[in-house]
C-alpha atoms as a PDB file:
ATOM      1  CA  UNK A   1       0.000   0.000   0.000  1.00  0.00           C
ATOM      2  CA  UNK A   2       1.366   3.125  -1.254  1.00  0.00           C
ATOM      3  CA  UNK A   3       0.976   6.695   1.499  1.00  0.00           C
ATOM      4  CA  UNK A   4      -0.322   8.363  -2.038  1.00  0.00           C
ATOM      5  CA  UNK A   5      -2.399   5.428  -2.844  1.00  0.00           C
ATOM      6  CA  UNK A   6      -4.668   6.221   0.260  1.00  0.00           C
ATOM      7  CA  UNK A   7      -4.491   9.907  -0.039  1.00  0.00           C
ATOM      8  CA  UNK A   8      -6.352   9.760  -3.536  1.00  0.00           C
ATOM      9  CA  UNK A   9      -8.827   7.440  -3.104  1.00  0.00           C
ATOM     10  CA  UNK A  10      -9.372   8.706   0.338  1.00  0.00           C
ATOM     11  CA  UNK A  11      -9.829  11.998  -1.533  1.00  0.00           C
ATOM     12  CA  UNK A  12     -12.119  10.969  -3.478  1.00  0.00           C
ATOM     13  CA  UNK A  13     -14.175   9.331  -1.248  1.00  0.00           C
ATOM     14  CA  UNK A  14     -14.452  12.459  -0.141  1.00  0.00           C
ATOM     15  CA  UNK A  15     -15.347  14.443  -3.082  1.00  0.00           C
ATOM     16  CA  UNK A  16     -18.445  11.540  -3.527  1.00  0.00           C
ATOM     17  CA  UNK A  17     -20.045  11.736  -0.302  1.00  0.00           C
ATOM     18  CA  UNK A  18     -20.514  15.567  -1.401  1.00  0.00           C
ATOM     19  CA  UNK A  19     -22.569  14.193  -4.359  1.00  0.00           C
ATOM     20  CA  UNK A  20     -24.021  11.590  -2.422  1.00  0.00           C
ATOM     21  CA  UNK A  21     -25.104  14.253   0.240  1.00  0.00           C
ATOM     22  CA  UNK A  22     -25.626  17.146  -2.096  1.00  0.00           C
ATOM     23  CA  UNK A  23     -24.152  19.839  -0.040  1.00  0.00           C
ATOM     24  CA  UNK A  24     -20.367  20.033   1.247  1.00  0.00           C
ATOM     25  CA  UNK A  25     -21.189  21.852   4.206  1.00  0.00           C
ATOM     26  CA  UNK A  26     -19.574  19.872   7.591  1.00  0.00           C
ATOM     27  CA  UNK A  27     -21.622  16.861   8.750  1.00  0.00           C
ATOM     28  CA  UNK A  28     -21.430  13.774  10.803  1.00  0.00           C
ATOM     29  CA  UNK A  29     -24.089  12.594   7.814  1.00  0.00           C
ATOM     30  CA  UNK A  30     -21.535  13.385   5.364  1.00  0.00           C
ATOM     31  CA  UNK A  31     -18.304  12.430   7.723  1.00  0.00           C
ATOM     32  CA  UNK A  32     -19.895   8.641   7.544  1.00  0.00           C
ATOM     33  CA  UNK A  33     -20.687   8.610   3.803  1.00  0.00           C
ATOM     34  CA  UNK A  34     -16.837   9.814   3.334  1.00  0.00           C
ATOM     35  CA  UNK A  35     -15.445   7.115   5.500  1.00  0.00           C
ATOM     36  CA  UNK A  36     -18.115   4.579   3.668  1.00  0.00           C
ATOM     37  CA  UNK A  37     -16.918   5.838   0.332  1.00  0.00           C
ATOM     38  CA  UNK A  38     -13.340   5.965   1.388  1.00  0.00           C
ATOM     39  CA  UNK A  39     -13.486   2.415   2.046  1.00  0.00           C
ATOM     40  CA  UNK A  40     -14.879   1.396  -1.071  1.00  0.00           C
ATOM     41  CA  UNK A  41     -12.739   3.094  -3.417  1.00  0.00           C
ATOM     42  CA  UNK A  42      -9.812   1.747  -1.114  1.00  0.00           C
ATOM     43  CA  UNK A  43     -11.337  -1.588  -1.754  1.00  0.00           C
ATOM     44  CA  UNK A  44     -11.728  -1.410  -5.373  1.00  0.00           C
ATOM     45  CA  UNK A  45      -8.065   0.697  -6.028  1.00  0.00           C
ATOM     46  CA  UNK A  46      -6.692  -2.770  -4.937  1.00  0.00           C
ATOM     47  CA  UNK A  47      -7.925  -4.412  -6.462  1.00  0.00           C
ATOM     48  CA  UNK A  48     -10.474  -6.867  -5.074  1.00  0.00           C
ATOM     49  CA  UNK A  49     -13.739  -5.877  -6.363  1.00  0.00           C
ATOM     50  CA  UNK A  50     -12.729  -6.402  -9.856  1.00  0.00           C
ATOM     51  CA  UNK A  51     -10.702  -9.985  -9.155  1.00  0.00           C
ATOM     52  CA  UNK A  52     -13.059 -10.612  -6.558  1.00  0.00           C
ATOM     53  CA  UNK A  53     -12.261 -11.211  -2.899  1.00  0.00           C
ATOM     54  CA  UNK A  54     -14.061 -14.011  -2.919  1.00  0.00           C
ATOM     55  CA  UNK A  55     -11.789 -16.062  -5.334  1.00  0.00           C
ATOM     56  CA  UNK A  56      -8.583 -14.792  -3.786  1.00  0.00           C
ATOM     57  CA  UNK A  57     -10.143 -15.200   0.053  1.00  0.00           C
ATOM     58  CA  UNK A  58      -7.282 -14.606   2.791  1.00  0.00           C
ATOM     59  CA  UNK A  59      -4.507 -13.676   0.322  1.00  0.00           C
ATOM     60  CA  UNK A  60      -5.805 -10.013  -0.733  1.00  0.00           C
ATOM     61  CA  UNK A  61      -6.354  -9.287   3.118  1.00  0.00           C
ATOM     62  CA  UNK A  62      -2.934  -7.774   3.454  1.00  0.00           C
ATOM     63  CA  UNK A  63      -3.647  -5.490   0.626  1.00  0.00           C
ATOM     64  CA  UNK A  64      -6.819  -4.738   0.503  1.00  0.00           C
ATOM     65  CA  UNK A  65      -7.606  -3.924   4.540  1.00  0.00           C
ATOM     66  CA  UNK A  66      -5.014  -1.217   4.674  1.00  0.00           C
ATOM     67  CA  UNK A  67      -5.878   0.502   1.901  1.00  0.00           C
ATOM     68  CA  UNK A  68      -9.278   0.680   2.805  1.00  0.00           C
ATOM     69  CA  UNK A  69      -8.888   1.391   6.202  1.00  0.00           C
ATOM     70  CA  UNK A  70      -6.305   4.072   5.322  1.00  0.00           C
ATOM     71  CA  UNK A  71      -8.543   5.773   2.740  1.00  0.00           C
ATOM     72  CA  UNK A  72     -11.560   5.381   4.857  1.00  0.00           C
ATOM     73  CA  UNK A  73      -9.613   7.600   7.225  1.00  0.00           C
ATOM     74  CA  UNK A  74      -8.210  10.362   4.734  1.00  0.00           C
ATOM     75  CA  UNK A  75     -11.620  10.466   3.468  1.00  0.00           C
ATOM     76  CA  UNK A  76     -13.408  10.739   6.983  1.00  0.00           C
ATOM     77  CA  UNK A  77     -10.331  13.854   8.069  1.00  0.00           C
ATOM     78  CA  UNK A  78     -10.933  15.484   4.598  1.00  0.00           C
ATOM     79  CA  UNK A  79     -14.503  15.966   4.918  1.00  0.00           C
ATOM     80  CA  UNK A  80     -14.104  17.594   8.524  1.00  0.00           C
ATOM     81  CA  UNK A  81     -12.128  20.664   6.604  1.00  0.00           C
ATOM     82  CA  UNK A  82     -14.158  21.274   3.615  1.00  0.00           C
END
């Protein structure tokens, strides 16, 4: 897992949950969409949405939980300072 990797996709994460929610005023509402969005673009940057985590089981853990978790969190900080 690249630092940048995380920063981008935890970026945009962030930049969806202001489509999702319409407005990009502050918002625990919005916060949780970001770190819900963050997540998933984390999760399909690495990779396992398109492969399919379900065919590679245990092995794409290493890869794929970090990223997540990492843009989850970039996504989650961004959207407290927009």
């Amino acid at each position: 897992m690249a630092i940048q990797n995380a920063v981008i996709t935890g970026l945009a994460g962030n930049e969806i949950s202001k489509k999702i929610a319409g407005s990009d005023e502050v918002s625990v509402g919005r916060t949780a969409v970001a770190v819900g969005a963050g997540a998933a673009t984390g999760a399909v940057a690495s990779g396992a949405v398109v492969v399919g985590a379900a065919a590679l089981g245990v092995a794409a853990a290493p890869i794929v939980v970090p990223l997540a978790v990492a843009s989850a969190v970039v996504a989650g900080i961004a959207s407290l300072f927009d």
